[in-house]
N, C-alpha and C. Protein backbone atom coordinates (compact mmCIF):
# COMPACT_ATOMS: atom_id res chain seq x y z
N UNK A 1 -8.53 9.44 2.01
CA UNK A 1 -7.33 9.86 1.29
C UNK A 1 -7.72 10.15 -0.15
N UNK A 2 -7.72 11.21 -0.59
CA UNK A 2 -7.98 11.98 -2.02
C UNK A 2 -6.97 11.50 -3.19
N UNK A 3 -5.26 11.72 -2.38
CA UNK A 3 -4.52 11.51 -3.17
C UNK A 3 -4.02 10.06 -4.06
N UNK A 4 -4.12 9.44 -5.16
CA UNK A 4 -3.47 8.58 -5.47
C UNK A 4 -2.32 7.85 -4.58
N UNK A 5 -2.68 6.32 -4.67
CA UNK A 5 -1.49 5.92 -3.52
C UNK A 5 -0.69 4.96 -4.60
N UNK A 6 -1.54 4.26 -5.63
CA UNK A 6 -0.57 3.23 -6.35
C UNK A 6 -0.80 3.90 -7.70
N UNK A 7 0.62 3.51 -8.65
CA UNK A 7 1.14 3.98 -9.38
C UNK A 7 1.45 2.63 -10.37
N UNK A 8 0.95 2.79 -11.84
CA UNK A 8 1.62 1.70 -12.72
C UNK A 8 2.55 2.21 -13.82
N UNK A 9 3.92 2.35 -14.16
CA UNK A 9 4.92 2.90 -15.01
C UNK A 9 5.28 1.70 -16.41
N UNK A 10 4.96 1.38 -17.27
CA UNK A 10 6.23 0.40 -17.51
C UNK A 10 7.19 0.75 -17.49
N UNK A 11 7.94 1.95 -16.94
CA UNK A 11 9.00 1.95 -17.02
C UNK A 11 9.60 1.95 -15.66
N UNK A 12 8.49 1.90 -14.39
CA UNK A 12 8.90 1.85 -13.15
C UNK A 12 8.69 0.13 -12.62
N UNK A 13 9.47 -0.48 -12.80
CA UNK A 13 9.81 -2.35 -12.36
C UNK A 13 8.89 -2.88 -13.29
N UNK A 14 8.97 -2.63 -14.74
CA UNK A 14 7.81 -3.15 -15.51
C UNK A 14 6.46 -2.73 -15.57
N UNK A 15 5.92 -2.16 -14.79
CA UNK A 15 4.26 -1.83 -14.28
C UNK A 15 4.19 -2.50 -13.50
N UNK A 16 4.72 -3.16 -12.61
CA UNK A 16 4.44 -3.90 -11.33
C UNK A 16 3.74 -2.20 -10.56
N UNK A 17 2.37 -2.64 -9.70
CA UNK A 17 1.93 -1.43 -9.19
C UNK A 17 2.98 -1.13 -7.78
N UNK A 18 3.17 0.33 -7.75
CA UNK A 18 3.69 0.78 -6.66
C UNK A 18 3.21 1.68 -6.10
N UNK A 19 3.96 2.17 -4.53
CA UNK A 19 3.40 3.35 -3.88
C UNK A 19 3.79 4.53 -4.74
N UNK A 20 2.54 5.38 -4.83
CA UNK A 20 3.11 6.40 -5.68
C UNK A 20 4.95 7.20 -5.20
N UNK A 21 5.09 7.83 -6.22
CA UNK A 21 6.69 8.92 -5.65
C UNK A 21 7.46 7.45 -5.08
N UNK A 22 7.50 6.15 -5.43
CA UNK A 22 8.38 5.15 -4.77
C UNK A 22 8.65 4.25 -5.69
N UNK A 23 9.75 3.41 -6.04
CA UNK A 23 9.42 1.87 -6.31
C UNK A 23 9.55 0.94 -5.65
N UNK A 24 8.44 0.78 -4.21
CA UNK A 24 8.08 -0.16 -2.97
C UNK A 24 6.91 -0.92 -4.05
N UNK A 25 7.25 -1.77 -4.12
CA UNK A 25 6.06 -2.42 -4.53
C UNK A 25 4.74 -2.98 -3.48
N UNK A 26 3.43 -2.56 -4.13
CA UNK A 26 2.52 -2.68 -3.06
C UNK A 26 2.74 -4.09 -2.21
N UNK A 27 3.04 -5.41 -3.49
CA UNK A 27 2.89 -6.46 -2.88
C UNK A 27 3.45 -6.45 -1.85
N UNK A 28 5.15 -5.82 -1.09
CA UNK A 28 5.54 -5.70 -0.55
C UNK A 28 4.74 -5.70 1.18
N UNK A 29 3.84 -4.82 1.41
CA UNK A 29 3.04 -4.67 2.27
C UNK A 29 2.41 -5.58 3.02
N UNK A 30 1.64 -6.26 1.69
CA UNK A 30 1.16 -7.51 2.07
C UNK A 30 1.91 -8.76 2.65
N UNK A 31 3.39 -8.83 1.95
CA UNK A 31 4.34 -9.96 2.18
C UNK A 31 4.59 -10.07 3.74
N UNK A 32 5.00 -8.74 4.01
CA UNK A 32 5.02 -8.27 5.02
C UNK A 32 4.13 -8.71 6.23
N UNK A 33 3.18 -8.47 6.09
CA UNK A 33 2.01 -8.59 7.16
C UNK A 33 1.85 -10.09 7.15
N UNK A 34 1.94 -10.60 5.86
CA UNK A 34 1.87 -12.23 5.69
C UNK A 34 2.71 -13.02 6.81
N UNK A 35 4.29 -12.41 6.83
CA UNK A 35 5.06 -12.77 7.69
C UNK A 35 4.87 -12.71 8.85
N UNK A 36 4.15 -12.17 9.32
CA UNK A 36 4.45 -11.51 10.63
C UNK A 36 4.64 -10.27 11.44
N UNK A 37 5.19 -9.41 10.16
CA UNK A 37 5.76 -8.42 10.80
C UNK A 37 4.88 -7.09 10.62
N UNK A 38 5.46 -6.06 11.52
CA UNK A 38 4.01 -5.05 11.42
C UNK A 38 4.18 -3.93 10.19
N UNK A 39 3.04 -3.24 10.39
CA UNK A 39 3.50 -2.29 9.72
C UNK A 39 4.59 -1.22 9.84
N UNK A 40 4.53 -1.11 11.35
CA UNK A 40 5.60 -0.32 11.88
C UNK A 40 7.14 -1.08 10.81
N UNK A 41 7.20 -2.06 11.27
CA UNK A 41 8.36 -2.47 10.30
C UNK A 41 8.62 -2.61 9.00
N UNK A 42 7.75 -2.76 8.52
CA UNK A 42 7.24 -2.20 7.12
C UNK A 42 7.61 -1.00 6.87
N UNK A 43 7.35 -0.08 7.47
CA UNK A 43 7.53 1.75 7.42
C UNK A 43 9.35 1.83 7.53
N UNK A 44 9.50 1.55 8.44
CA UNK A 44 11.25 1.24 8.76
C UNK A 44 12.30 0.80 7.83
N UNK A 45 11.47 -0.12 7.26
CA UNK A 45 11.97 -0.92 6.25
C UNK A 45 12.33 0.03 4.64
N UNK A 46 11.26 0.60 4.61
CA UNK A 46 10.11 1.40 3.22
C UNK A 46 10.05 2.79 3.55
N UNK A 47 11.39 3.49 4.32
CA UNK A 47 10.98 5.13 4.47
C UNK A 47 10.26 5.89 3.24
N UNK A 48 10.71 5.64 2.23
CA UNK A 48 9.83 6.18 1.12
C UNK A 48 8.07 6.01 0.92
N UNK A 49 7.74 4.97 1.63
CA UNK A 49 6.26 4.84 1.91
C UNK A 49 5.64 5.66 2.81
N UNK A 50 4.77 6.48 2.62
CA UNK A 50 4.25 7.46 3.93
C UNK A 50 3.66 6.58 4.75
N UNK A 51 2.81 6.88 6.35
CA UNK A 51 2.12 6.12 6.82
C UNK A 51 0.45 6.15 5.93
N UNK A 52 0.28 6.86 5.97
CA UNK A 52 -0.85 7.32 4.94
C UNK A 52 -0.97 6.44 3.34
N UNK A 53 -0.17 6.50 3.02
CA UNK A 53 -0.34 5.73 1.97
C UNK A 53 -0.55 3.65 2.13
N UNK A 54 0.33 3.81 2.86
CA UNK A 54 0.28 2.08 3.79
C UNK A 54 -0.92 1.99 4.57
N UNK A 55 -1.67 2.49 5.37
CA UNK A 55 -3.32 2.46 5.97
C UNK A 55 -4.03 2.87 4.67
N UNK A 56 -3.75 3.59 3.63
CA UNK A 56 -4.10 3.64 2.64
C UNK A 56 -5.07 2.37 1.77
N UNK A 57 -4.13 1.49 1.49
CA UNK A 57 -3.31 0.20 0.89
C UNK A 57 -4.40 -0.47 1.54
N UNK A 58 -4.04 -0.36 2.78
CA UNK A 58 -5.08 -1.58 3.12
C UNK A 58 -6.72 -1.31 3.10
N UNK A 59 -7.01 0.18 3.78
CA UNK A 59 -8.28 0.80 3.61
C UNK A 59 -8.81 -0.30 1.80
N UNK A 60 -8.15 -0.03 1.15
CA UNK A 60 -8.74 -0.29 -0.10
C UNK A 60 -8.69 -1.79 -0.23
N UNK A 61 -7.76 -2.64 -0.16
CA UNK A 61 -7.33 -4.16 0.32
C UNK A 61 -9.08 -4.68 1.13
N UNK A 62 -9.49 -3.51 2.51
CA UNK A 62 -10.48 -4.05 3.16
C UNK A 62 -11.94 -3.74 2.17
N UNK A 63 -11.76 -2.49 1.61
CA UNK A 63 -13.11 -1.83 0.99
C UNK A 63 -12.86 -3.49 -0.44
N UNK A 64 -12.14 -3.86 -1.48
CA UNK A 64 -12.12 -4.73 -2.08
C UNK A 64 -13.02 -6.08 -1.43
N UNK A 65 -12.36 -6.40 -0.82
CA UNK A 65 -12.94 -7.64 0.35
C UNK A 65 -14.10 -7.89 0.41
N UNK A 66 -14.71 -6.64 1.49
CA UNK A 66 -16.00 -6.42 1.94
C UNK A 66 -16.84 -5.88 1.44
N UNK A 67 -16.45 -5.19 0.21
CA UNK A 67 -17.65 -4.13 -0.61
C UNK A 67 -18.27 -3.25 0.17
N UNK A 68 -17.97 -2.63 1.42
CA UNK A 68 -18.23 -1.61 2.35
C UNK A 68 -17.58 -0.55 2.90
N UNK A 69 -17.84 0.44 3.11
CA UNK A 69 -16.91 1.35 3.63
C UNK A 69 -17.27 1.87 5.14
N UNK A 70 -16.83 1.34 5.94
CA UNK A 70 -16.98 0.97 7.25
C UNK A 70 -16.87 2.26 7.75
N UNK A 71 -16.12 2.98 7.55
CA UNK A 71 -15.20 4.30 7.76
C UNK A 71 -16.83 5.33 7.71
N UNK A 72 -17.49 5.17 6.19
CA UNK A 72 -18.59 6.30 5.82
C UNK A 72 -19.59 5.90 6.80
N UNK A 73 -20.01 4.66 6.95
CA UNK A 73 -20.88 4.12 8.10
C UNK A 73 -21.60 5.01 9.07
């Protein structure tokens, strides 16, 4: 994904980071998955989030983690 996915405004919820074009906050995603619930419901929840940007999110969440890009492999 080329395009920018998170976004910091202070004027969008303080600079809390968000999905770009949204104010879903990333943490959101994570809370989410924390709970239980999928992404699918997440998306449902968050129409303003593309799917792309949410596999996004995490692509980078995993590349942070692991320091690898499994994907270029």
């Amino acid at each position: 994904m080329n395009k920018p996915i998170v976004s910091r405004d202070p004027e969008i919820l303080g600079g809390t980071p968000v999905f770009v074009g949204t104010r879903v906050p990333v943490k959101a995603i994570f809370d989410y998955l924390e709970n239980g619930d999928s992404l699918n419901e997440f998306l449902d929840d968050f129409p303003g989030v593309t799917r792309d940007q949410a596999v996004g999110i995490l692509e980078l969440a995993r590349l942070f983690v692991t320091g690898t890009d499994e994907a270029a492999a």
